[in-house]
Protein backbone atom coordinates (compact mmCIF):
# COMPACT_ATOMS: atom_id res chain seq x y z
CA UNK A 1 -6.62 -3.05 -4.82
CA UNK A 2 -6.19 -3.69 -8.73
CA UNK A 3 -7.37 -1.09 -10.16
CA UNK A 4 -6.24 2.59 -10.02
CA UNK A 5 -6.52 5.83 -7.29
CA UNK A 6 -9.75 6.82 -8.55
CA UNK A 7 -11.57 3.33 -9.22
CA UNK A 8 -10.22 2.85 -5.41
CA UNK A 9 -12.07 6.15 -4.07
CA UNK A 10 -14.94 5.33 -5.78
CA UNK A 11 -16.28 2.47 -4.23
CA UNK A 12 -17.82 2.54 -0.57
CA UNK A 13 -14.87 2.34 2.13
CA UNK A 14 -12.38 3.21 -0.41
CA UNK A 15 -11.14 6.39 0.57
CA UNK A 16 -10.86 5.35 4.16
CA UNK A 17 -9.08 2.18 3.19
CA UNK A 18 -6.48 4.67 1.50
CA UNK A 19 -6.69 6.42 5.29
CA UNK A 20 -6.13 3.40 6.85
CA UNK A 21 -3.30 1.83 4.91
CA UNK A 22 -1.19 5.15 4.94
CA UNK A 23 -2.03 5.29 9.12
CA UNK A 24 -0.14 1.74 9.22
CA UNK A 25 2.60 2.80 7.04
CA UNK A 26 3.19 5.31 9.09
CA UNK A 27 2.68 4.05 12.36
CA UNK A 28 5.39 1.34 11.21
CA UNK A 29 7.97 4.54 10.01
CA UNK A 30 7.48 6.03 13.75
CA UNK A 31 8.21 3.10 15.25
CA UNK A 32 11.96 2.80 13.32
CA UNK A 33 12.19 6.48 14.46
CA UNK A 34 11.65 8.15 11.35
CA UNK A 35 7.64 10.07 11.87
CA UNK A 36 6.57 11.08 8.34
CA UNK A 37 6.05 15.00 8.37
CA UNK A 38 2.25 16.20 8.36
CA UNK A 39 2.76 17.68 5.11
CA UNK A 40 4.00 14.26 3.33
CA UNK A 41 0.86 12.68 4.77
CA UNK A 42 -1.34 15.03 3.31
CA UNK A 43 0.57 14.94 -0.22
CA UNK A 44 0.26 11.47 0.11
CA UNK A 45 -3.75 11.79 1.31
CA UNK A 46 -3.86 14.20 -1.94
CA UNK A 47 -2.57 11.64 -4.52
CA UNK A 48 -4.38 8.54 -3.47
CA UNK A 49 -7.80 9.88 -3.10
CA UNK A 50 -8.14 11.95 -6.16
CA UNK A 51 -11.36 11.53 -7.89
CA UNK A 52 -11.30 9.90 -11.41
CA UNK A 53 -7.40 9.43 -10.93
CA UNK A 54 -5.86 7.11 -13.40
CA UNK A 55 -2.44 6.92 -10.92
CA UNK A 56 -1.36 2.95 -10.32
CA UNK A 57 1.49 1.72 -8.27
CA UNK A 58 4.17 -0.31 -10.13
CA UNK A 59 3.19 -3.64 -8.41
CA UNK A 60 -0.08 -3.46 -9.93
CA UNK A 61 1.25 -2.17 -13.29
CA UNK A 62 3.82 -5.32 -13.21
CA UNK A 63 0.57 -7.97 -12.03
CA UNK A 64 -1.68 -6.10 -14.92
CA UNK A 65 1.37 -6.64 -17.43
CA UNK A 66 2.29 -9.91 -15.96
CA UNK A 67 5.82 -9.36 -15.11
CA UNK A 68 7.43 -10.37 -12.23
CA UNK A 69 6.69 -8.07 -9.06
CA UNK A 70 9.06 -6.04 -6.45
CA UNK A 71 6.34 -7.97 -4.05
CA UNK A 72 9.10 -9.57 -1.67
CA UNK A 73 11.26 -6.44 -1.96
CA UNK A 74 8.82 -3.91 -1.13
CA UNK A 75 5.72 -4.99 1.08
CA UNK A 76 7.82 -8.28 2.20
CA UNK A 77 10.79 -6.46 3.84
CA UNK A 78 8.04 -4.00 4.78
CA UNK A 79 6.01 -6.03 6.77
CA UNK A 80 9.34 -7.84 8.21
CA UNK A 81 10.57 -4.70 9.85
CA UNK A 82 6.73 -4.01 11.23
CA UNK A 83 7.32 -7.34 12.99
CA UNK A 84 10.74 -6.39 14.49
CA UNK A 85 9.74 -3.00 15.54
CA UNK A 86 5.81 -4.38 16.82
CA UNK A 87 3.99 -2.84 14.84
CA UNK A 88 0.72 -4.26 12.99
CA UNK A 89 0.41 -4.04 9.46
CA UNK A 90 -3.09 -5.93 9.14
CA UNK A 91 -3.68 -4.22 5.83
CA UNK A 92 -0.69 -3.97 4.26
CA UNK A 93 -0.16 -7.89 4.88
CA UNK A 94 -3.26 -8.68 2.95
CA UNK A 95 -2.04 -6.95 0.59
CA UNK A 96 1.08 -8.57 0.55
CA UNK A 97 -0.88 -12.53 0.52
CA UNK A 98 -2.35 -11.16 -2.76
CA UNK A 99 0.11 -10.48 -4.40
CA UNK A 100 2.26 -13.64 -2.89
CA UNK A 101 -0.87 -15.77 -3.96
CA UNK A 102 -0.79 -14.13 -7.79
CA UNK A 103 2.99 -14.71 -8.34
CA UNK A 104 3.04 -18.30 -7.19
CA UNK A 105 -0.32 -18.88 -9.64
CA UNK A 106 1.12 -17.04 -12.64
């Protein structure tokens, strides 16, 4: 989303983007037989909707800094196994063209 946790929560729909992107994640990790405990969820919920947070994932710290991204080895083996195991990823694959479209720009 470029920006961090709390720019993200913020903005109309971005809280229940957050909701939605974690629901995919983890309907993809219940599908390869590994559920992710309620509790993780909600630590998870916790982190990425906190108000005025200043938290940022390392892909967007490496695209902000211009390095070279873990793109392919995160959300790209990611969304590989959702495809093997059926499972839709619709957000997370956006994601993934984003930050496929940045690196072959940069």
């Amino acid at each position: 989303m470029r920006g961090p946790v709390g720019a993200i929560v913020a903005v109309a729909g971005g809280t229940e983007f957050v909701h939605s992107v974690l629901a995919e994640a983890g309907a993809v990790a219940a599908a390869a037989g590994f559920p992710v405990p309620d509790h993780e969820v909600e630590m998870s919920v916790g982190i990425l909707t906190q108000p005025r947070s200043t938290f940022t994932s390392s892909l967007y710290r490496d695209v902000v800094a211009g390095l070279p991204g873990e793109t392919e080895h995160l959300l790209g083996d990611f969304t590989r196994r959702a495809r093997l195991l059926g499972a839709g990823t619709p957000l997370i694959d956006l994601a993934l063209m984003q930050l496929r479209v940045h690196a072959a720009t940069s």
